[in-house]
Protein backbone atom coordinates (compact mmCIF):
# COMPACT_ATOMS: atom_id res chain seq x y z
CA UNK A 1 0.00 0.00 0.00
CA UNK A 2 2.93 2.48 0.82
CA UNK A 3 4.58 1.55 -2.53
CA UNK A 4 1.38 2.47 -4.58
CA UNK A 5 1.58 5.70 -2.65
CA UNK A 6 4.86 6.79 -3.17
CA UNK A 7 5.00 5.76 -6.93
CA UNK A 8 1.83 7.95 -7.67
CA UNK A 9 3.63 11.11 -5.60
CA UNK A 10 6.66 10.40 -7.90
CA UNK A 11 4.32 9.86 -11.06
CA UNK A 12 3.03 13.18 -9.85
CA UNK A 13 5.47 15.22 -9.61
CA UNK A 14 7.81 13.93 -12.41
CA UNK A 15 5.10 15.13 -14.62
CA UNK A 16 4.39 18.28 -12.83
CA UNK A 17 8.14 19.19 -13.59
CA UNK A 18 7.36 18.28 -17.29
CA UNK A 19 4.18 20.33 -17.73
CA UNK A 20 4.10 23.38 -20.09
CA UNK A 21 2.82 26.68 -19.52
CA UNK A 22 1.31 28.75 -21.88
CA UNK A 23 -0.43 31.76 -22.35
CA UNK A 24 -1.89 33.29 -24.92
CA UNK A 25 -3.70 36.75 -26.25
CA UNK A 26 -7.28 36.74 -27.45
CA UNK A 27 -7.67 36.39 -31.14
CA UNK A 28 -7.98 38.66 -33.40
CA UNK A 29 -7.90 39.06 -37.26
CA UNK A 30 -4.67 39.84 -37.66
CA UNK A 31 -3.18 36.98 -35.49
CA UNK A 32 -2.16 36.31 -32.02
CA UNK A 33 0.67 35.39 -30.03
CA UNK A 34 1.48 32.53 -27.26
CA UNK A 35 3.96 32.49 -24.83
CA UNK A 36 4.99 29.13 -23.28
CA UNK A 37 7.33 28.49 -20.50
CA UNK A 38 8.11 24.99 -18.71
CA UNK A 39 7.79 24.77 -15.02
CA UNK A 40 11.75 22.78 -15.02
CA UNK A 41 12.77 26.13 -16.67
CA UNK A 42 10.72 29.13 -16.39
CA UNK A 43 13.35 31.49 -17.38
CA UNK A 44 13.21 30.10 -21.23
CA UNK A 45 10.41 31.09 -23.00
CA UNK A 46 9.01 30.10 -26.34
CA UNK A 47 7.32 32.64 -28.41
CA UNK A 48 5.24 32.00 -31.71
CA UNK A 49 3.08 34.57 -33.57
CA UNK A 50 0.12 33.18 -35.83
CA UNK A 51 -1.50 34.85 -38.67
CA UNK A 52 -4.78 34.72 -39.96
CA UNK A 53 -6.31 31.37 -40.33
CA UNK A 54 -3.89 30.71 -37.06
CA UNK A 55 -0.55 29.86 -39.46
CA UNK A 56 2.62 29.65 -37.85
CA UNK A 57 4.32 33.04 -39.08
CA UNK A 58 7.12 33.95 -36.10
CA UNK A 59 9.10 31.80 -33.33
CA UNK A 60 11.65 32.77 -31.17
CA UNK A 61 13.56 31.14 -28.53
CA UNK A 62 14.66 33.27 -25.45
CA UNK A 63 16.71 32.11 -22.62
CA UNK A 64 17.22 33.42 -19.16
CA UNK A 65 14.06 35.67 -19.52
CA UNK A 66 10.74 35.75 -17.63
CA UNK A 67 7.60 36.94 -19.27
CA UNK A 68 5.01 37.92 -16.80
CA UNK A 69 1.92 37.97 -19.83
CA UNK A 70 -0.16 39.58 -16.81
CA UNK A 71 1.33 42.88 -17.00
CA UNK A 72 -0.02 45.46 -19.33
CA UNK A 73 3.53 46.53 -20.73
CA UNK A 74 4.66 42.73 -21.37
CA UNK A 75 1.24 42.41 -23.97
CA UNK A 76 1.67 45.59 -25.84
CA UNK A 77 5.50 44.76 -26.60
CA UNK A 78 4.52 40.91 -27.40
CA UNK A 79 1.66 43.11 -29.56
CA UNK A 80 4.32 45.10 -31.91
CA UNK A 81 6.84 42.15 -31.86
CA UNK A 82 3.19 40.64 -33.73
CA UNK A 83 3.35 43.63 -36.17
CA UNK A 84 7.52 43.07 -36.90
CA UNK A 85 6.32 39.20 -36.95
CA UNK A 86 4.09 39.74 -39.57
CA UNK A 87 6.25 42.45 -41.70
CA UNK A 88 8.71 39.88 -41.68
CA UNK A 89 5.89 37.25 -42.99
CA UNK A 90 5.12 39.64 -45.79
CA UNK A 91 8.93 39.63 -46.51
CA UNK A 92 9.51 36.24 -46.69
CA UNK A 93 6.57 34.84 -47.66
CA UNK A 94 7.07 31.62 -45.16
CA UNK A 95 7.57 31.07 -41.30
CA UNK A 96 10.74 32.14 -40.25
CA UNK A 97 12.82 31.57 -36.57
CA UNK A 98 14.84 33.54 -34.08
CA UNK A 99 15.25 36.77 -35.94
CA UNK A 100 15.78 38.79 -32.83
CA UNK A 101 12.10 40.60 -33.00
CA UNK A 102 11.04 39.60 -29.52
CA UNK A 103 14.47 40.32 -28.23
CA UNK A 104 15.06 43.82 -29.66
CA UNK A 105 11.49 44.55 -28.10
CA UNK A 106 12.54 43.48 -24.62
CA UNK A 107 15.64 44.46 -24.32
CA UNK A 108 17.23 41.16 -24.51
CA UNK A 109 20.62 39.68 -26.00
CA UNK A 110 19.06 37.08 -28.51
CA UNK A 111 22.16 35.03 -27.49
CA UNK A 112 20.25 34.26 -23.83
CA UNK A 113 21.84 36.82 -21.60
CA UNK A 114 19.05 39.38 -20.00
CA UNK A 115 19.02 43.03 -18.95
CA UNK A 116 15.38 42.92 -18.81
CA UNK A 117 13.63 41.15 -15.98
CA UNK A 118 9.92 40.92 -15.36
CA UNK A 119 10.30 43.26 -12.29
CA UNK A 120 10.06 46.12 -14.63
């Protein structure tokens, strides 16, 4: 009976470390971004933008950053990083990766180091 106990509070919490976070804007027309985290490492954050018809147009990769998607000035920056996403769509013409639009919004070294925090 102990065994079954402990296995299910290691079951437990081995996937509790595993589980993703992610939160996301309200749709609109013009697209919408989501910003996922992991709970093993909530400093690196995951950023895509979709388009219309919710297609993939933006991701970026940040390390060493916290988003805090509550605060008023973290949504209107992850709102013109959307508008940069989607210039760069038009560009292209196809999805593209880690071009530094998130980062240049936040202040961030797209390498991983941070001299923005979510305290600001």
């Amino acid at each position: 009976m102990k065994h079954s106990y402990m296995l299910t509070g290691i079951a437990v919490i081995l996937i509790s470390l595993f589980v993703q976070y992610a939160a996301a804007q309200t749709k609109t027309g013009d697209g919408f971004w989501v910003v996922e985290s992991s709970l093993a490492a909530p400093r690196d954050v995951t950023v895509r933008f979709y388009g219309e018809g919710s297609v993939l147009i933006y991701e970026e990769h940040l390390m060493g950053v916290r988003m805090d998607v509550g605060k008023r000035r973290t949504r209107r920056k992850l709102d013109g990083s959307l508008l940069d996403a989607r210039a760069a769509w038009q560009v292209y013409g196809r999805a593209t990766e880690d071009r530094g639009i998130v980062a240049a919004r936040f202040g961030v070294d797209p390498g991983g180091t941070s001299s923005w925090s979510s305290q600001r």
